[in-house]
C-alpha atoms as a PDB file:
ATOM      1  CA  UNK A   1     -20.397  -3.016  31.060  1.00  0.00           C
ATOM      2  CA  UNK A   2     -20.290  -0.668  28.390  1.00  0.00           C
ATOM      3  CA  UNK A   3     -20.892   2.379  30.734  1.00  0.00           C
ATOM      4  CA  UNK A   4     -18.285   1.099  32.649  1.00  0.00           C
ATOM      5  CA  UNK A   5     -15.944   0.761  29.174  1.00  0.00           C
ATOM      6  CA  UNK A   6     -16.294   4.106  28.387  1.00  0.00           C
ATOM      7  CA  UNK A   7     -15.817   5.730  31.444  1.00  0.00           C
ATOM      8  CA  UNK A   8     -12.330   4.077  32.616  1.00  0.00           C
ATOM      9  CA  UNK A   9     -11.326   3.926  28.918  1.00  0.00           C
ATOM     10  CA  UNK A  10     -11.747   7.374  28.662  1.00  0.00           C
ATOM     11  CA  UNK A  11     -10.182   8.198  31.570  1.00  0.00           C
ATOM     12  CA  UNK A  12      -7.115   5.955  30.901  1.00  0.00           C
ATOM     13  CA  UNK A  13      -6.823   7.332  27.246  1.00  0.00           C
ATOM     14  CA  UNK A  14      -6.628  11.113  28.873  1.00  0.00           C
ATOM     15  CA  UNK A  15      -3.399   9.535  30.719  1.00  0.00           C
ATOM     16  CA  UNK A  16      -1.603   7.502  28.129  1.00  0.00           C
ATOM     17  CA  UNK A  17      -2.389  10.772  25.732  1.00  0.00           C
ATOM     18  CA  UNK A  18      -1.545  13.021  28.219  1.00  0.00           C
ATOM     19  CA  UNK A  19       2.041  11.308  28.052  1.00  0.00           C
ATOM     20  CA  UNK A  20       2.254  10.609  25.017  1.00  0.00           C
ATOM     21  CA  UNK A  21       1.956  14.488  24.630  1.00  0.00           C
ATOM     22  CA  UNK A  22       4.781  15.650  26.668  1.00  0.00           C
ATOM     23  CA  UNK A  23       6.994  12.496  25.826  1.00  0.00           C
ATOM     24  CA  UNK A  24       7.089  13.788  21.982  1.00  0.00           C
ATOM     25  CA  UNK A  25       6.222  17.380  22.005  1.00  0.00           C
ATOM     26  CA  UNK A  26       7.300  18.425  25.214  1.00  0.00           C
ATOM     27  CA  UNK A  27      10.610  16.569  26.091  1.00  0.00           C
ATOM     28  CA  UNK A  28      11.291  16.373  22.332  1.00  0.00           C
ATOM     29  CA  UNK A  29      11.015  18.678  20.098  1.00  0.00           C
ATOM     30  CA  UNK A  30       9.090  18.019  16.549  1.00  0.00           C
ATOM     31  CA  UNK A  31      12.622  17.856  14.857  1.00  0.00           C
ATOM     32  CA  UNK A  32      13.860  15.257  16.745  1.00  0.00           C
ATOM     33  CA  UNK A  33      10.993  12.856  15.730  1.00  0.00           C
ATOM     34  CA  UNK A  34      11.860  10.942  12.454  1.00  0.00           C
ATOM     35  CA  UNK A  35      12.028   7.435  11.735  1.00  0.00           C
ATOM     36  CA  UNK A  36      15.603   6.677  14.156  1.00  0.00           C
ATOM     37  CA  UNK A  37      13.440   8.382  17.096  1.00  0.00           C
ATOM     38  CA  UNK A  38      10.754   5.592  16.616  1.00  0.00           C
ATOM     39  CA  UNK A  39      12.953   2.656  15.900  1.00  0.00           C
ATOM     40  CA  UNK A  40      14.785   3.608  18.837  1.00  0.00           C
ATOM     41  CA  UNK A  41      11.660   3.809  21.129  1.00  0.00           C
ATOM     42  CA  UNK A  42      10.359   0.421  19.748  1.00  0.00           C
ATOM     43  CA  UNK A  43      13.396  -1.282  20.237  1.00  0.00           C
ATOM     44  CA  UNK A  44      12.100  -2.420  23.785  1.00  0.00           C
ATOM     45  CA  UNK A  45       8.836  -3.886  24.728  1.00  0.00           C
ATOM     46  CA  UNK A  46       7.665  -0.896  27.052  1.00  0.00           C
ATOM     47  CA  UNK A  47       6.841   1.615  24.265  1.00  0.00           C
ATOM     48  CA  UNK A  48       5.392  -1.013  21.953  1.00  0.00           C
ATOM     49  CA  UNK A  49       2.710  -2.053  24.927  1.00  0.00           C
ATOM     50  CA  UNK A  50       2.383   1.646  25.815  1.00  0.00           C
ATOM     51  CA  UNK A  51       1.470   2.572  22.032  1.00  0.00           C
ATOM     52  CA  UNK A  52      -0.624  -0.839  21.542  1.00  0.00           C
ATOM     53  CA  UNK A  53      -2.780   0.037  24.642  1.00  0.00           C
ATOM     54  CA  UNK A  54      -3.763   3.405  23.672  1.00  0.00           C
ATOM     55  CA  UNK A  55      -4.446   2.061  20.054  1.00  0.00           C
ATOM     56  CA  UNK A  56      -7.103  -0.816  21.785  1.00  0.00           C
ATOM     57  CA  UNK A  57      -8.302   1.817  24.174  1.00  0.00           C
ATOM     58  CA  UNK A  58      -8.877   4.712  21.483  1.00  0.00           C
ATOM     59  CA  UNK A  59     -10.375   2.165  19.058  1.00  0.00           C
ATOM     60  CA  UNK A  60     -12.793   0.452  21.670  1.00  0.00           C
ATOM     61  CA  UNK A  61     -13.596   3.879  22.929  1.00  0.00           C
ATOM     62  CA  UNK A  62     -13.774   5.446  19.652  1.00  0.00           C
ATOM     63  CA  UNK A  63     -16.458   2.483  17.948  1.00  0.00           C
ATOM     64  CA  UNK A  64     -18.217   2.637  21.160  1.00  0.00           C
ATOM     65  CA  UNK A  65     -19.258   6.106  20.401  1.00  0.00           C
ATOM     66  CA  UNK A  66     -20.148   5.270  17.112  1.00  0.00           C
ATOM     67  CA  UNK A  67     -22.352   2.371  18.016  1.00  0.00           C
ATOM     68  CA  UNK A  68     -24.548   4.548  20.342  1.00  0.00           C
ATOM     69  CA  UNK A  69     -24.637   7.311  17.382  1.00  0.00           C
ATOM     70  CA  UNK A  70     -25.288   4.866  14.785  1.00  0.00           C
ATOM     71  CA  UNK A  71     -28.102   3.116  17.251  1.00  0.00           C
ATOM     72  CA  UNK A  72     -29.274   6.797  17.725  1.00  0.00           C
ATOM     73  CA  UNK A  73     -29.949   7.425  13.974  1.00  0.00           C
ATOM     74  CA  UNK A  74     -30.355   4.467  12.641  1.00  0.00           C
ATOM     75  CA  UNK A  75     -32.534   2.586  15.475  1.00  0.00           C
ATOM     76  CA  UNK A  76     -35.300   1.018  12.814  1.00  0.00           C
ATOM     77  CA  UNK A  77     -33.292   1.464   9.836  1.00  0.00           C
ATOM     78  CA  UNK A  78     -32.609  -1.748   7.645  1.00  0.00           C
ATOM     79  CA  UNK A  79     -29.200  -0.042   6.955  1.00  0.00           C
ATOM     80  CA  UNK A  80     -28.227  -0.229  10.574  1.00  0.00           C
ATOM     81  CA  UNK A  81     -26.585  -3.253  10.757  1.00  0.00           C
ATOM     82  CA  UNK A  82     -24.925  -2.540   7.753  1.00  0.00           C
ATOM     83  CA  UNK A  83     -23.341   0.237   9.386  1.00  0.00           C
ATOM     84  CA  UNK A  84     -22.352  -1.503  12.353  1.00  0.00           C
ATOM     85  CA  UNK A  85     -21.165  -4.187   9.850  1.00  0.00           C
ATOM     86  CA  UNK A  86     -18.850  -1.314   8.208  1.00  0.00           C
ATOM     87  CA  UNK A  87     -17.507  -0.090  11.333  1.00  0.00           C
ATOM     88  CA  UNK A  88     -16.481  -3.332  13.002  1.00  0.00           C
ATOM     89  CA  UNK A  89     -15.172  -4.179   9.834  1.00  0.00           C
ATOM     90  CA  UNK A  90     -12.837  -1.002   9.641  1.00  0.00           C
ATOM     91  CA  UNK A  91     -12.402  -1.091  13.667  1.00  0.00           C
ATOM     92  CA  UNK A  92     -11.073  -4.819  13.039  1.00  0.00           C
ATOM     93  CA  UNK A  93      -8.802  -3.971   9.529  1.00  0.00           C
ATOM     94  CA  UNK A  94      -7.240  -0.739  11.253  1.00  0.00           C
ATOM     95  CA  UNK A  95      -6.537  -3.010  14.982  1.00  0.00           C
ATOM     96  CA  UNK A  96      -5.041  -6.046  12.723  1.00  0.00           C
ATOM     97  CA  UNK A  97      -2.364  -3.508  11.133  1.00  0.00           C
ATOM     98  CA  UNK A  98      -2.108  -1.470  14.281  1.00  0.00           C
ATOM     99  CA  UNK A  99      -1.210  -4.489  16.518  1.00  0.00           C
ATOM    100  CA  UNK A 100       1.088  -6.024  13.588  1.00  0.00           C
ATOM    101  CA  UNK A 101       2.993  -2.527  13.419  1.00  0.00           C
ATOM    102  CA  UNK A 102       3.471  -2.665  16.916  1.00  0.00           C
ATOM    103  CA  UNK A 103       4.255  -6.213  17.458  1.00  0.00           C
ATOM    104  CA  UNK A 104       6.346  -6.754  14.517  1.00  0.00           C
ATOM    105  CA  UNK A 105       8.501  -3.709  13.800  1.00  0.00           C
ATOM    106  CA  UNK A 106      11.685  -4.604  12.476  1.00  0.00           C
ATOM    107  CA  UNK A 107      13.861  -1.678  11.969  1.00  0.00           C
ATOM    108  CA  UNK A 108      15.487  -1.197   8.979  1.00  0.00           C
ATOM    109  CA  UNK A 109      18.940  -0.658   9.391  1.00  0.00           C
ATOM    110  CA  UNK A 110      20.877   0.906   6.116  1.00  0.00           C
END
């Protein structure tokens, strides 16, 4: 299953990035992009779930990788499973505020 994981993640990730690319450097230019540009584009549920889904995907991908390296070159090291400790602790802490961020934006309005 974690062939499998990789290999669709990483080809769904090359999409959503792939868009995400043109949507903000493409069709709008870097000046455009400020804090109203964001609020804006989170103030309906399509760009949250677009952003939220390429945050699981990348991080899922992303400590996939590093599980295979860390099995790699730590395979009979005691300090393996603190490594794997310390990245699915970090994986978890950066997916917590990543998901809050995206679920519960409030814009500030001044």
């Amino acid at each position: 299953w974690s062939w499998l994981f990789m290999r669709l993640s990483g080809l769904l990730l090359l999409v959503l990035a792939l868009g995400h690319l043109v949507i903000m450097h493409l069709i709008h230019s870097v000046e455009e992009i400020n804090y109203v540009f964001v609020a804006n584009r989170y103030a309906g549920w399509f760009w949250r779930g677009y952003d939220l889904l390429m945050l699981v995907l990348a991080m899922g991908h992303g400590v996939g990788g590093m599980r295979v390296i860390i099995d790699d070159y730590l395979s009979t090291s005691r300090w393996r499973p603190m490594a794997l400790g310390l990245l699915y602790v970090i994986c978890g802490s950066l997916l917590v505020l990543g998901i809050g961020v995206a679920l519960f934006f409030q814009p500030v309005t001044t």
